[in-house]
Every structure is written in structure tokens, then in C-alpha cells.
PDB file of N, CA and C in Angstrom:
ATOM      1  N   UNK A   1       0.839  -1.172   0.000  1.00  0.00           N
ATOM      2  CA  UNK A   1       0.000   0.000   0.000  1.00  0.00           C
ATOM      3  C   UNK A   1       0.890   1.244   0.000  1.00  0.00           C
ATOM      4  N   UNK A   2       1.805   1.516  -1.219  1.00  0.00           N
ATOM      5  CA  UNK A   2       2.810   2.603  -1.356  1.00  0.00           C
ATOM      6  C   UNK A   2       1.769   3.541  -1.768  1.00  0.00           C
ATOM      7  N   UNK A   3       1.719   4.754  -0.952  1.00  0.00           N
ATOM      8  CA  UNK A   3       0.683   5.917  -1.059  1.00  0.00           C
ATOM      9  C   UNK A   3       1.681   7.434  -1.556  1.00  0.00           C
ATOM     10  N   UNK A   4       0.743   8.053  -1.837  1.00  0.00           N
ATOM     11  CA  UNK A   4       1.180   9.425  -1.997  1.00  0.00           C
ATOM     12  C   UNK A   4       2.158  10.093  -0.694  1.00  0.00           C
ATOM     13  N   UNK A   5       2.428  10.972  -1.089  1.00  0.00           N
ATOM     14  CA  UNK A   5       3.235  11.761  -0.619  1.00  0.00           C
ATOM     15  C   UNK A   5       2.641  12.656   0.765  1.00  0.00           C
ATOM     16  N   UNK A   6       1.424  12.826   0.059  1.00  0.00           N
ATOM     17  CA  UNK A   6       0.514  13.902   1.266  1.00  0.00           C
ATOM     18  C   UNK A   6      -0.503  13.172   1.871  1.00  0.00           C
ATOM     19  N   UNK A   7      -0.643  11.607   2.045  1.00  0.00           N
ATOM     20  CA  UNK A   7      -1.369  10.492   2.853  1.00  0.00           C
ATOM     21  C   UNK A   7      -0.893  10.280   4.086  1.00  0.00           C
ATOM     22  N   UNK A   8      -1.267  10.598   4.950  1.00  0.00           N
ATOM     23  CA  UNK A   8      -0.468  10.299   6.457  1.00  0.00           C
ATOM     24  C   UNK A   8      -0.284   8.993   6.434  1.00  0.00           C
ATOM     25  N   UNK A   9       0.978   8.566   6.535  1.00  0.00           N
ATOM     26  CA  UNK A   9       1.051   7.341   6.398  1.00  0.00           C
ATOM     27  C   UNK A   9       2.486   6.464   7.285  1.00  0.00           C
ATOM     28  N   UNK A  10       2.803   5.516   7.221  1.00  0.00           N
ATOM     29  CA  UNK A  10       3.570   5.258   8.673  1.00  0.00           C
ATOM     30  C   UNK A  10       5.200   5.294   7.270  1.00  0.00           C
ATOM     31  N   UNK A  11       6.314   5.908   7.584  1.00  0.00           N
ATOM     32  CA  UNK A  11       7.249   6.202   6.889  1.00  0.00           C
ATOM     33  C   UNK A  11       7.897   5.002   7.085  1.00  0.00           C
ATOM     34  N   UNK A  12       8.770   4.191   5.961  1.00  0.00           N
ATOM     35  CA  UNK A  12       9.661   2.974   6.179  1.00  0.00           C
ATOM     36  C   UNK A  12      10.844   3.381   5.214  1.00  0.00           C
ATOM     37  N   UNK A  13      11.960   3.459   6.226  1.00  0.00           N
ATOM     38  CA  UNK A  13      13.070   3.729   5.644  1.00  0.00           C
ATOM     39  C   UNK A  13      13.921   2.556   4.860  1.00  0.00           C
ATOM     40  N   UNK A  14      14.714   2.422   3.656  1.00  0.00           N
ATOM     41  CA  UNK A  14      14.834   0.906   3.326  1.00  0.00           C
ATOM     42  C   UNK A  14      15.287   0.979   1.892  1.00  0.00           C
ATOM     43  N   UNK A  15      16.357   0.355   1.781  1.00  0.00           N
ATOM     44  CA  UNK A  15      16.971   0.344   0.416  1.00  0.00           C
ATOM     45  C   UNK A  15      16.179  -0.987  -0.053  1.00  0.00           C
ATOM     46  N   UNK A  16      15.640  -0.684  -1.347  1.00  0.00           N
ATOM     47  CA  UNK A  16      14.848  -1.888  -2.333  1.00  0.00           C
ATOM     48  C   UNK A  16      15.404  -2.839  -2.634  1.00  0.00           C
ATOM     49  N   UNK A  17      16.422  -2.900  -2.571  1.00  0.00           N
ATOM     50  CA  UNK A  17      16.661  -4.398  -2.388  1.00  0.00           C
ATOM     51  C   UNK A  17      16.873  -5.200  -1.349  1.00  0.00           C
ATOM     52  N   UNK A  18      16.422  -4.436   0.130  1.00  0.00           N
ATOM     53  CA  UNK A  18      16.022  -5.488   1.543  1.00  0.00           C
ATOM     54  C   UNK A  18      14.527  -5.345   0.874  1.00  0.00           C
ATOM     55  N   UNK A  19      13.587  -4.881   0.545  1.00  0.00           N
ATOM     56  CA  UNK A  19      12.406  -5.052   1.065  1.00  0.00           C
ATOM     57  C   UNK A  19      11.326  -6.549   0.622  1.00  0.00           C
ATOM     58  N   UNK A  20      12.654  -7.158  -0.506  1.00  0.00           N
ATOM     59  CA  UNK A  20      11.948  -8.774  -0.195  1.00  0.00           C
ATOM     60  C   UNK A  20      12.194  -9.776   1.210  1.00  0.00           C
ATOM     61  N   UNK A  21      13.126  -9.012   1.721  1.00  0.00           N
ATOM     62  CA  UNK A  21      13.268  -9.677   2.735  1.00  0.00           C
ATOM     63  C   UNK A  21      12.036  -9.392   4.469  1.00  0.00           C
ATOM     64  N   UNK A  22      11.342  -8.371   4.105  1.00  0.00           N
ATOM     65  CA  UNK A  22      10.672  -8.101   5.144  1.00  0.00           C
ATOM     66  C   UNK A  22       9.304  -7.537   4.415  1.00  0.00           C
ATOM     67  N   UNK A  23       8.548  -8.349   3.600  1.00  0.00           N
ATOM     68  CA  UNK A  23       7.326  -7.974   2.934  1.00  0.00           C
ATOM     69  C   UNK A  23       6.422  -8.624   3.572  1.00  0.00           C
ATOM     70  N   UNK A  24       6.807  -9.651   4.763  1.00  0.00           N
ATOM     71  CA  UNK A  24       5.550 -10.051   6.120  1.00  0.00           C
ATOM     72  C   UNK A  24       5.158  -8.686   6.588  1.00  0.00           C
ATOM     73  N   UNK A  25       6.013  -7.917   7.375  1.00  0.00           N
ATOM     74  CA  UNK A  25       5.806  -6.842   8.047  1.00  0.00           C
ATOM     75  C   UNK A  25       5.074  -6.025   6.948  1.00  0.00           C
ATOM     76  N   UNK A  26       5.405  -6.014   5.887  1.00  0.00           N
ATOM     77  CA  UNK A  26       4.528  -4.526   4.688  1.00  0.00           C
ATOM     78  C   UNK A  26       2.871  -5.577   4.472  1.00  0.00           C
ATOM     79  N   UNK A  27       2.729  -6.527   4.633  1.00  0.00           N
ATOM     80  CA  UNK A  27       2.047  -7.202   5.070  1.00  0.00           C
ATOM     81  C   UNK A  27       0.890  -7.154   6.057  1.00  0.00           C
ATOM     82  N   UNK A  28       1.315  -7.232   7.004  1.00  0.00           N
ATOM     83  CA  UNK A  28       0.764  -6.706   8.296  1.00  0.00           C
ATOM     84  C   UNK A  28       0.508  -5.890   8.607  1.00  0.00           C
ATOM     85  N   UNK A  29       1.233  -4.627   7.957  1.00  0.00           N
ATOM     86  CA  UNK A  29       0.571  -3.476   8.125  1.00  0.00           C
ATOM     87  C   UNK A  29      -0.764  -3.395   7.268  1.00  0.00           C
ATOM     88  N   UNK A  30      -0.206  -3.504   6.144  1.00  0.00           N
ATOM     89  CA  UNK A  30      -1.621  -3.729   5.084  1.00  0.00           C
ATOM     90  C   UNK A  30      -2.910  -4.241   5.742  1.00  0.00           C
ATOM     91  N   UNK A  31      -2.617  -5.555   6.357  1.00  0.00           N
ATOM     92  CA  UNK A  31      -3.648  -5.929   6.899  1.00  0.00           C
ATOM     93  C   UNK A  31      -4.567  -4.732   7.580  1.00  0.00           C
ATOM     94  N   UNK A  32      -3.983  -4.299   8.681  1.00  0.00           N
ATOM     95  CA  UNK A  32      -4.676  -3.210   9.566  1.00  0.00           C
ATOM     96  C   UNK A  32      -4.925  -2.219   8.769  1.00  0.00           C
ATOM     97  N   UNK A  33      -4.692  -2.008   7.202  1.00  0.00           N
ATOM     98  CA  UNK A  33      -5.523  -0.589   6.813  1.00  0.00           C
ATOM     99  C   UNK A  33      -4.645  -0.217   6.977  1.00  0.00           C
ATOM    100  N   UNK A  34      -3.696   0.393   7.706  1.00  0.00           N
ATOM    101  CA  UNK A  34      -2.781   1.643   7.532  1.00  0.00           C
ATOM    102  C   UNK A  34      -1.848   1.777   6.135  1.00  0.00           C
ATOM    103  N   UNK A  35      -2.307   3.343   5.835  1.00  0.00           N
ATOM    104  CA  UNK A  35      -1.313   3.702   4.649  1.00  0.00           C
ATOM    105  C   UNK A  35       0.636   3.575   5.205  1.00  0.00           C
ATOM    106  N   UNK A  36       1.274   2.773   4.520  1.00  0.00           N
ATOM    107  CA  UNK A  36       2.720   3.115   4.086  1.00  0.00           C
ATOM    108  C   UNK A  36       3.410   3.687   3.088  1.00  0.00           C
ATOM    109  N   UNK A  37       4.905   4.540   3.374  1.00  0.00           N
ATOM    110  CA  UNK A  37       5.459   4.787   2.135  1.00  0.00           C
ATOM    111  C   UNK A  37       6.579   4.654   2.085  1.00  0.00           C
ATOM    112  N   UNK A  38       7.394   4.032   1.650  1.00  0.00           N
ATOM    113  CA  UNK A  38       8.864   3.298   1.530  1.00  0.00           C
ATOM    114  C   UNK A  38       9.704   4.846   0.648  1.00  0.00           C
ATOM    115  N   UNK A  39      10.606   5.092   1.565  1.00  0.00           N
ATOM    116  CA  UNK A  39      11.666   5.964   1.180  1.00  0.00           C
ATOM    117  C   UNK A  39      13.071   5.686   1.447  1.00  0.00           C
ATOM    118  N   UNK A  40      13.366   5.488  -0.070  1.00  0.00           N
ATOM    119  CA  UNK A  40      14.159   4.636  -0.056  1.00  0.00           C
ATOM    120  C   UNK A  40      15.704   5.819   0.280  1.00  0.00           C
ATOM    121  N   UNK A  41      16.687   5.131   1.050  1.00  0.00           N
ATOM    122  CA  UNK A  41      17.513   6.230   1.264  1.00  0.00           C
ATOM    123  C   UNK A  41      18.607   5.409   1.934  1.00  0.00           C
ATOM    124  N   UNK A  42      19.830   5.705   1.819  1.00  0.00           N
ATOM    125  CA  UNK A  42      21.117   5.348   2.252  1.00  0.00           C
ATOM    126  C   UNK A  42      21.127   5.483   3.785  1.00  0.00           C
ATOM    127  N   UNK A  43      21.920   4.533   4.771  1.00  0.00           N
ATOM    128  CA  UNK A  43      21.857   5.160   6.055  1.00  0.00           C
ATOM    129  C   UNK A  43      22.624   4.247   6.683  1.00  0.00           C
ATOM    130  N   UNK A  44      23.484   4.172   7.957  1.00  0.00           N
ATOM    131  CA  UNK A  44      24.335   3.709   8.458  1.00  0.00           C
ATOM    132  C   UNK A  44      23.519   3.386   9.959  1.00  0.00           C
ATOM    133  N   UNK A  45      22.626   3.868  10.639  1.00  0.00           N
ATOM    134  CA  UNK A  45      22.401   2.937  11.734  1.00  0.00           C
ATOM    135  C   UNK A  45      20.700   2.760  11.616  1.00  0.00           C
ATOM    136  N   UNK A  46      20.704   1.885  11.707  1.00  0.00           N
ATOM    137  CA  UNK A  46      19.014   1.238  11.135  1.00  0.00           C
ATOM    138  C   UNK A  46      17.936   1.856  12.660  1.00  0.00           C
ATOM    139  N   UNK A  47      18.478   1.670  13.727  1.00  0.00           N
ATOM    140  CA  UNK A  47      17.584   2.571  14.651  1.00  0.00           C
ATOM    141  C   UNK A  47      17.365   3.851  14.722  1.00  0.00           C
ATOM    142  N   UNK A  48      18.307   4.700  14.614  1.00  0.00           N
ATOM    143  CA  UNK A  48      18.350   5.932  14.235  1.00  0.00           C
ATOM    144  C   UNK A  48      17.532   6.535  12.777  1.00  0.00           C
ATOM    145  N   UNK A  49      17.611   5.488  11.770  1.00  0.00           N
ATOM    146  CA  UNK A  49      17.105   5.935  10.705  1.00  0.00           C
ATOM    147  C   UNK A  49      15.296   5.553  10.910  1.00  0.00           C
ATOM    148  N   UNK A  50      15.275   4.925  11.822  1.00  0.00           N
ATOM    149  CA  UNK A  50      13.749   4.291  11.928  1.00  0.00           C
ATOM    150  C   UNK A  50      13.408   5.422  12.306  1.00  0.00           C
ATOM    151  N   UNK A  51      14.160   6.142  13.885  1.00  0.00           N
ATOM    152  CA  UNK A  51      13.622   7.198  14.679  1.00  0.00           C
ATOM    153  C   UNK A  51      13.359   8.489  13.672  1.00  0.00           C
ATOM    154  N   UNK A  52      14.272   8.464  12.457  1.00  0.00           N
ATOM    155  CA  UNK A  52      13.771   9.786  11.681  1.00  0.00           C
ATOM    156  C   UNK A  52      12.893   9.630  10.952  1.00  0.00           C
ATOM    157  N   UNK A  53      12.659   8.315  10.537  1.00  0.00           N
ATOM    158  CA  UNK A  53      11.668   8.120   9.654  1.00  0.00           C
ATOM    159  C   UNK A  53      10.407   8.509  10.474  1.00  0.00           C
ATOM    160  N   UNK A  54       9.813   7.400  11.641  1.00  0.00           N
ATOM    161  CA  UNK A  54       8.957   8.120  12.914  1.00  0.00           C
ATOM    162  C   UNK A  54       8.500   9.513  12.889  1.00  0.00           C
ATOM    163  N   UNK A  55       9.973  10.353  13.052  1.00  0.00           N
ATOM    164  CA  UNK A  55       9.739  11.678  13.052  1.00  0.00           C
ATOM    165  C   UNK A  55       9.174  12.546  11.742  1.00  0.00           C
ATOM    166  N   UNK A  56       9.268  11.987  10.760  1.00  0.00           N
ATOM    167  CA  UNK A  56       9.015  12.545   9.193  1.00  0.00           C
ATOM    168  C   UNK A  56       7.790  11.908   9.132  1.00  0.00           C
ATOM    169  N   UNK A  57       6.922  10.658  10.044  1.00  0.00           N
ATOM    170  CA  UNK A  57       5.333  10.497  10.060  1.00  0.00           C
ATOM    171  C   UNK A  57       4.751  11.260  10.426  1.00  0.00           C
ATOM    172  N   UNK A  58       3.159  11.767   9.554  1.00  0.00           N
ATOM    173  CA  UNK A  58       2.282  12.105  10.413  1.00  0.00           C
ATOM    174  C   UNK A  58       2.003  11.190  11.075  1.00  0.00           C
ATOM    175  N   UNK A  59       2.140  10.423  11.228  1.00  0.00           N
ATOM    176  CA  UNK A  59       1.255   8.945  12.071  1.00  0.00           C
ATOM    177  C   UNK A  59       2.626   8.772  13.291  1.00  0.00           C
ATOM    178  N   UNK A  60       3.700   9.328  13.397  1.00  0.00           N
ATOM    179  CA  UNK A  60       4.355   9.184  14.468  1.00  0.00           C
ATOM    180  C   UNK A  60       5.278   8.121  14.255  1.00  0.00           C
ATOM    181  N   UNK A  61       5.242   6.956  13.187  1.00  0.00           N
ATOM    182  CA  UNK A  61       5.507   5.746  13.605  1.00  0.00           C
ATOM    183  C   UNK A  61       6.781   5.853  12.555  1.00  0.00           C
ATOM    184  N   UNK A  62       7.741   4.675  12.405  1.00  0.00           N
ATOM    185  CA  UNK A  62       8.733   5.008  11.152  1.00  0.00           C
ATOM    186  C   UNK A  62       9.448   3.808  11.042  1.00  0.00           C
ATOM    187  N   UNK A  63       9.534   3.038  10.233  1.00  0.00           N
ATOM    188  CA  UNK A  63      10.222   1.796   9.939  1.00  0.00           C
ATOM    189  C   UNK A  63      12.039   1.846   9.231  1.00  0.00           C
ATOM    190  N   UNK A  64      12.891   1.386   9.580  1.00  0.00           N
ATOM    191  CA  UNK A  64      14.141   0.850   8.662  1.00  0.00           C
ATOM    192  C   UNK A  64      14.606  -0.251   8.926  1.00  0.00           C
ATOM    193  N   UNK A  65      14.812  -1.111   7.513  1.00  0.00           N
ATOM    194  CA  UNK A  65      15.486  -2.202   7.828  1.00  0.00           C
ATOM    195  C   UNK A  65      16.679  -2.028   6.795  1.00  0.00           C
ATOM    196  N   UNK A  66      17.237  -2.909   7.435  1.00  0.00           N
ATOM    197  CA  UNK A  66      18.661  -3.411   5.994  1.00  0.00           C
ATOM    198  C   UNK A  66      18.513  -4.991   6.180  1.00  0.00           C
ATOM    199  N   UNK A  67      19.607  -5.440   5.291  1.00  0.00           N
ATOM    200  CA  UNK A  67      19.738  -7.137   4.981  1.00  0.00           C
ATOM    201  C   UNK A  67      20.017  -8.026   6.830  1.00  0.00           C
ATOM    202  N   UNK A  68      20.005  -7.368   7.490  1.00  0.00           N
ATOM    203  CA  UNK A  68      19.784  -8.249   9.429  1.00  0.00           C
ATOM    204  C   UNK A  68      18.767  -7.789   9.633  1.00  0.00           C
ATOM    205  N   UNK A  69      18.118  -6.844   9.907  1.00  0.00           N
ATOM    206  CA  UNK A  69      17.125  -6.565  11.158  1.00  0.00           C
ATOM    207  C   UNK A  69      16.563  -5.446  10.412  1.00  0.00           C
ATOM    208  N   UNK A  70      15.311  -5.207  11.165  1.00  0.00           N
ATOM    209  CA  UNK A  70      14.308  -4.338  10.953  1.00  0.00           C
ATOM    210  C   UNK A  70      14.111  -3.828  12.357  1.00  0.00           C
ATOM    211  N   UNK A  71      13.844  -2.408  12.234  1.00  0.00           N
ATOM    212  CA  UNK A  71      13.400  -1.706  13.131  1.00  0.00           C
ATOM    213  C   UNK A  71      12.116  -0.803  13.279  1.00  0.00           C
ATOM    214  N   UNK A  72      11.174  -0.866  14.144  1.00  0.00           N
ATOM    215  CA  UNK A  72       9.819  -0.048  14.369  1.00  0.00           C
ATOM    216  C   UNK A  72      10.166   1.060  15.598  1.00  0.00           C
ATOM    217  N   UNK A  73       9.734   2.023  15.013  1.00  0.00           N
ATOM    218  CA  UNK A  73       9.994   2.972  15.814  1.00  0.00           C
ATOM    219  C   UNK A  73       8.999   4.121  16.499  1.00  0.00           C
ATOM    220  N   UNK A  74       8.618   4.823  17.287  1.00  0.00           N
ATOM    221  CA  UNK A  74       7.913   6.081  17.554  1.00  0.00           C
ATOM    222  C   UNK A  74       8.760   6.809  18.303  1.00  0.00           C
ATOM    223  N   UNK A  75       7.953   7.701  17.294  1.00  0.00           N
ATOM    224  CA  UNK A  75       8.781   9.527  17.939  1.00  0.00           C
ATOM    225  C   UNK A  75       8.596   9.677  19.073  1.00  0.00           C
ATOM    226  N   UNK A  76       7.665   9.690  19.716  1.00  0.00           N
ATOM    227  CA  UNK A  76       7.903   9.905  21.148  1.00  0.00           C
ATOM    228  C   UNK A  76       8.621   9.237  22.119  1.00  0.00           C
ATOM    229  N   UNK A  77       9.371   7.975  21.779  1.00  0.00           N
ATOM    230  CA  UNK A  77      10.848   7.443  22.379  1.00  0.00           C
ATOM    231  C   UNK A  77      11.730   7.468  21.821  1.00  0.00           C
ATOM    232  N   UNK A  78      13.061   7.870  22.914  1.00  0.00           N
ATOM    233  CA  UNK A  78      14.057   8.039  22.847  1.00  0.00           C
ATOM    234  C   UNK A  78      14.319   7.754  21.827  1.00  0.00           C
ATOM    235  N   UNK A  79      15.370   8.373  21.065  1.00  0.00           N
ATOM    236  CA  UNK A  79      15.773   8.021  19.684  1.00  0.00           C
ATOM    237  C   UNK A  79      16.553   6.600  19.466  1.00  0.00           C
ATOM    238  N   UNK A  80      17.423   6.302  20.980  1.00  0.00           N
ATOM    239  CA  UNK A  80      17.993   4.752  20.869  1.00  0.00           C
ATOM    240  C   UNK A  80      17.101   3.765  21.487  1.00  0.00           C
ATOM    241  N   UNK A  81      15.786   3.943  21.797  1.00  0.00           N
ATOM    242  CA  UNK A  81      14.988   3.071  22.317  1.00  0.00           C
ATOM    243  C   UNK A  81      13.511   2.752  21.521  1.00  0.00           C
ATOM    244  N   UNK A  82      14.112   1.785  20.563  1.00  0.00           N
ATOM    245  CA  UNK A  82      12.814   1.593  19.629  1.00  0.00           C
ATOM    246  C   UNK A  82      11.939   0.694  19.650  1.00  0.00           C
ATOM    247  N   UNK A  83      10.845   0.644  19.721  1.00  0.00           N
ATOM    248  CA  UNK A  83      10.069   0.088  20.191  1.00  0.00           C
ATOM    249  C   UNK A  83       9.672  -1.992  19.616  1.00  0.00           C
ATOM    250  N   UNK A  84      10.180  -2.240  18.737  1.00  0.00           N
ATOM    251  CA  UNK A  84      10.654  -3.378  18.008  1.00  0.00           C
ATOM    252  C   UNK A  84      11.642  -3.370  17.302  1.00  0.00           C
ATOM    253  N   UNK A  85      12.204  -4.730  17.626  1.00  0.00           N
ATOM    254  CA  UNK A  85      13.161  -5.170  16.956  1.00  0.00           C
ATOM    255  C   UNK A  85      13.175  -6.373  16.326  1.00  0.00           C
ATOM    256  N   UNK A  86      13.415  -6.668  15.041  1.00  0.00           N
ATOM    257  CA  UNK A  86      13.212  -7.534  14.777  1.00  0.00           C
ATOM    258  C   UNK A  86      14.992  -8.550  13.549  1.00  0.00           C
ATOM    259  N   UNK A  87      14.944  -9.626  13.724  1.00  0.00           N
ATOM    260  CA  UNK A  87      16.066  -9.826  13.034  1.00  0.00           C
ATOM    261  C   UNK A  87      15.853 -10.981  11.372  1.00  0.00           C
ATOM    262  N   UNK A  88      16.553 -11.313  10.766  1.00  0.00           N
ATOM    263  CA  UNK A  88      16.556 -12.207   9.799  1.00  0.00           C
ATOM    264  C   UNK A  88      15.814 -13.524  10.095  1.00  0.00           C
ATOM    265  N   UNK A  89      16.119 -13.630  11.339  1.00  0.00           N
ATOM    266  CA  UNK A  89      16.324 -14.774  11.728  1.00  0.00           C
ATOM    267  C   UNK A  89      14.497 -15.809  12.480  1.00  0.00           C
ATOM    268  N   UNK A  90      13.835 -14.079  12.727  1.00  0.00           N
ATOM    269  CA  UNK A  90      12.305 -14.471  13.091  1.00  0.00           C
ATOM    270  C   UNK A  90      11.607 -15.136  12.291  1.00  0.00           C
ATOM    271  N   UNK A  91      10.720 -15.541  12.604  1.00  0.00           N
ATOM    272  CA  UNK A  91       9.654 -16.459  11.396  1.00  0.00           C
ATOM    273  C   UNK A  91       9.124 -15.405  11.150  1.00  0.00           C
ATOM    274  N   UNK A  92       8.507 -16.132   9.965  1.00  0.00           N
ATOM    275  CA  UNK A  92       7.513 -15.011   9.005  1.00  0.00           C
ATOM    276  C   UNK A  92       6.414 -14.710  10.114  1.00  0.00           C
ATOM    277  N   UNK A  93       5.657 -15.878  10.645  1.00  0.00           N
ATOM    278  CA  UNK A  93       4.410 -14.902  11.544  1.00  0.00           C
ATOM    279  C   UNK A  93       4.917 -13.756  12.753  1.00  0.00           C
ATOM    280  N   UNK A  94       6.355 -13.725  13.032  1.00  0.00           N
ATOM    281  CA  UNK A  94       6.831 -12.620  13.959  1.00  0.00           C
ATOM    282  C   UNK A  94       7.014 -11.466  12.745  1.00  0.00           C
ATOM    283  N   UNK A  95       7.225 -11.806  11.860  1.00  0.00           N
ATOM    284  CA  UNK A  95       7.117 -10.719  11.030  1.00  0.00           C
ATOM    285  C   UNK A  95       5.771 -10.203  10.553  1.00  0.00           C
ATOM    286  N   UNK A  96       5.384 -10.551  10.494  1.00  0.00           N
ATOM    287  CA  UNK A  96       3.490 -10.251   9.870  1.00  0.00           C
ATOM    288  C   UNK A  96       3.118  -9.320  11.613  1.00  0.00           C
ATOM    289  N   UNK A  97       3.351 -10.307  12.604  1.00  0.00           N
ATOM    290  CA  UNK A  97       2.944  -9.469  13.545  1.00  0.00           C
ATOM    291  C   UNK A  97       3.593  -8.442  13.931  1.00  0.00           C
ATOM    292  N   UNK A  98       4.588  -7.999  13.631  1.00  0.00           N
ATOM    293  CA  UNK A  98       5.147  -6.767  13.822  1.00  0.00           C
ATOM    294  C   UNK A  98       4.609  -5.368  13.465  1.00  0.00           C
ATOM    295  N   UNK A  99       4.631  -6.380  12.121  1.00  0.00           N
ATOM    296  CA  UNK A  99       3.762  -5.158  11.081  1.00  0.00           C
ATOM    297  C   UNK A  99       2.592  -4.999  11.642  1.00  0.00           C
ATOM    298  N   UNK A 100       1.785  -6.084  11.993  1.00  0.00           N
ATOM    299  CA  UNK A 100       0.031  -5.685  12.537  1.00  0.00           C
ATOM    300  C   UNK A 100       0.286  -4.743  13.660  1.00  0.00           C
ATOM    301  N   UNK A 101       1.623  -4.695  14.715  1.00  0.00           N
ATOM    302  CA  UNK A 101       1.727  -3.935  15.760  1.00  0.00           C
ATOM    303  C   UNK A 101       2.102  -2.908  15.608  1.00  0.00           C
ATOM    304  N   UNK A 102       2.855  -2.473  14.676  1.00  0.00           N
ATOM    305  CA  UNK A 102       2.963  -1.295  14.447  1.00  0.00           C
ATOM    306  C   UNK A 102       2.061  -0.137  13.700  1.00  0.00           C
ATOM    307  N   UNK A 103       0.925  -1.448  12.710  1.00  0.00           N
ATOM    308  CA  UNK A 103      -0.056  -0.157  12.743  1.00  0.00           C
ATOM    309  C   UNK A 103      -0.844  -0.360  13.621  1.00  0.00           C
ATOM    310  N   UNK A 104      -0.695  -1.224  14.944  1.00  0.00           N
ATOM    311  CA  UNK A 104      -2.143  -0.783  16.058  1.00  0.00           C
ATOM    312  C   UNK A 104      -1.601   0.099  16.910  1.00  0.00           C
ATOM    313  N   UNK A 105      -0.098   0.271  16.916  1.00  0.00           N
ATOM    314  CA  UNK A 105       0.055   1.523  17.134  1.00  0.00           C
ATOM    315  C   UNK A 105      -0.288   2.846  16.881  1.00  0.00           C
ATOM    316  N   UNK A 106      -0.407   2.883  15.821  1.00  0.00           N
ATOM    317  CA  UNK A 106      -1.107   3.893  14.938  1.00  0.00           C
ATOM    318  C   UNK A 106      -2.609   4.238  15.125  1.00  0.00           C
ATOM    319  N   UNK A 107      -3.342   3.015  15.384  1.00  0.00           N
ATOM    320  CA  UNK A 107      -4.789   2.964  15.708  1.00  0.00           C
ATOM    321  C   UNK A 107      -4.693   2.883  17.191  1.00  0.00           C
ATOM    322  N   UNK A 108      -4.120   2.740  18.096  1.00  0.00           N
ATOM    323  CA  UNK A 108      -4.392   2.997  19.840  1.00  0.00           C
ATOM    324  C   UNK A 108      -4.861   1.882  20.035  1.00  0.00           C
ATOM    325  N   UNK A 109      -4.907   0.876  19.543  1.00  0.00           N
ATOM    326  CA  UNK A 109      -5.390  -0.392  20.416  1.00  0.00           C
ATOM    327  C   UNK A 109      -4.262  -1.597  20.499  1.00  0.00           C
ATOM    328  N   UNK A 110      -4.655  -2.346  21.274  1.00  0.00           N
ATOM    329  CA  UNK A 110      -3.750  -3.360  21.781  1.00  0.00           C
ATOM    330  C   UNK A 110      -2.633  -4.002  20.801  1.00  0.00           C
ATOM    331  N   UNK A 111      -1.721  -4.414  21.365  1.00  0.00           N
ATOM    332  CA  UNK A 111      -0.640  -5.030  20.429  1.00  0.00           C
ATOM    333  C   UNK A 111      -1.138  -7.123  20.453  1.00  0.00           C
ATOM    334  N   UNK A 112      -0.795  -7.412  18.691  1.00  0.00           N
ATOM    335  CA  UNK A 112      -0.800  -8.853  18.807  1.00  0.00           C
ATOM    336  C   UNK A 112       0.757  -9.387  19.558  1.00  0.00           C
ATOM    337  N   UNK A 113      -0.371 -10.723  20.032  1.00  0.00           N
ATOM    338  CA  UNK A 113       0.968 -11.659  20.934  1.00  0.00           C
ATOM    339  C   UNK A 113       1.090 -12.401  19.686  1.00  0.00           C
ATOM    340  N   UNK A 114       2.448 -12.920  19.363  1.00  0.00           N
ATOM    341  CA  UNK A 114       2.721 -14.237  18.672  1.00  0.00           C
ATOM    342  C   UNK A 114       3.671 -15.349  19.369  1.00  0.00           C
ATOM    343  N   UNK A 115       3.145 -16.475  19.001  1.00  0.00           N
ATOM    344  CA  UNK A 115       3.863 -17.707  19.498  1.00  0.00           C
ATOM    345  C   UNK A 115       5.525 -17.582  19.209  1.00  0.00           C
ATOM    346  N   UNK A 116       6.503 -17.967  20.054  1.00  0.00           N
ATOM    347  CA  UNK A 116       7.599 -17.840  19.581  1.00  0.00           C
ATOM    348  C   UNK A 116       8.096 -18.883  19.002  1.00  0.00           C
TER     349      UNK A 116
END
């Protein structure tokens, strides 16, 4: 659900060639309805780039991954304290649920549990 420019939408930072690797999470968000928009951009620490992405949401929220890990983030924490983390190494349903949690972040209601 890659949206316009002026759609409030949850920002995911991410060079195109990780994003086959974490299309559970673009996934999961989808599920919940929330608009995303992948901007794609060079960057050296994947938490930090989540936290700006966050900050460049209207929706507060801001995603980056590279080829290890993915990161979910909100602006209103600390810039080194992001609110998921996720690595290569999770199953796909920890990935799908990430994504569902990060847009129920977005919507104010409860976060999904997944089996580990």
C-alpha cells in the first residue's frame, strides 16, 4: 500500500533491495488498513534511521530495515529506544505481527501476541 506523498502514512526507511526480505511486516501493516510509504535512502544505523523516519510520520511511527534486522519505531521514544526489533532470523508470523503492531500503534489499540 505505497501511497502518496501527502497520505499520512507510517514512513519505512529501506533500500529496495532489503524489502523482499521483510514484505511479512509490509504485510501486516496492510492488513490493519494503515497507509505506508517506503523511502528509499542510504543510512548507516538502522535505529536511528527508523527514529527519523517516525519523526518525518504524520502517524508518528517510522520503519528501517537493511539485509539483518528491521526496526519499528515512535517519535515519542528516545531516539535509541525503539520500540521493536526484529532480526533475519524471526519467522515469518513474527514478522506479519510486527507489522500488525505497528499499525495498532497507529490505531491505539492493543498489540498482537505471537507464538515464539
Amino acid at each position: 500500500m505505497d501511497v502518496n506523498a501527502s497520505t499520512p502514512a507510517i514512513v519505512i526507511a529501506v533500500s529496495k533491495e532489503y524489502l523482499p526480505l521483510w514484505q511479512e511486516v509490509l504485510l501486516g501493516i496492510e492488513e490493519e488498513g494503515i497507509p505506508f510509504v517506503i523511502n528509499e535512502s542510504p543510512f548507516d544505523d538502522v535505529t536511528k534511521s527508523a527514529w527519523q523516519a517516525a519523526c518525518h510520520s504524520p502517524l508518528l511511527v517510522g520503519i528501517a530495515c537493511n539485509a539483518q534486522q528491521l526496526i519499528v519505531h515512535y517519535k515519542n521514544l528516545p531516539p535509541s529506544a525503539p520500540l521493536f526489533t526484529l532480526t533475519t532470523q524471526h519467522p515469518s508470523h513474527a514478522r506479519r505481527s510486527t507489522g500488525n503492531n505497528a499499525a495498532r500503534l497507529v490505531k491505539g489499540i492493543p498489540f498482537r501476541e505471537y507464538q515464539a
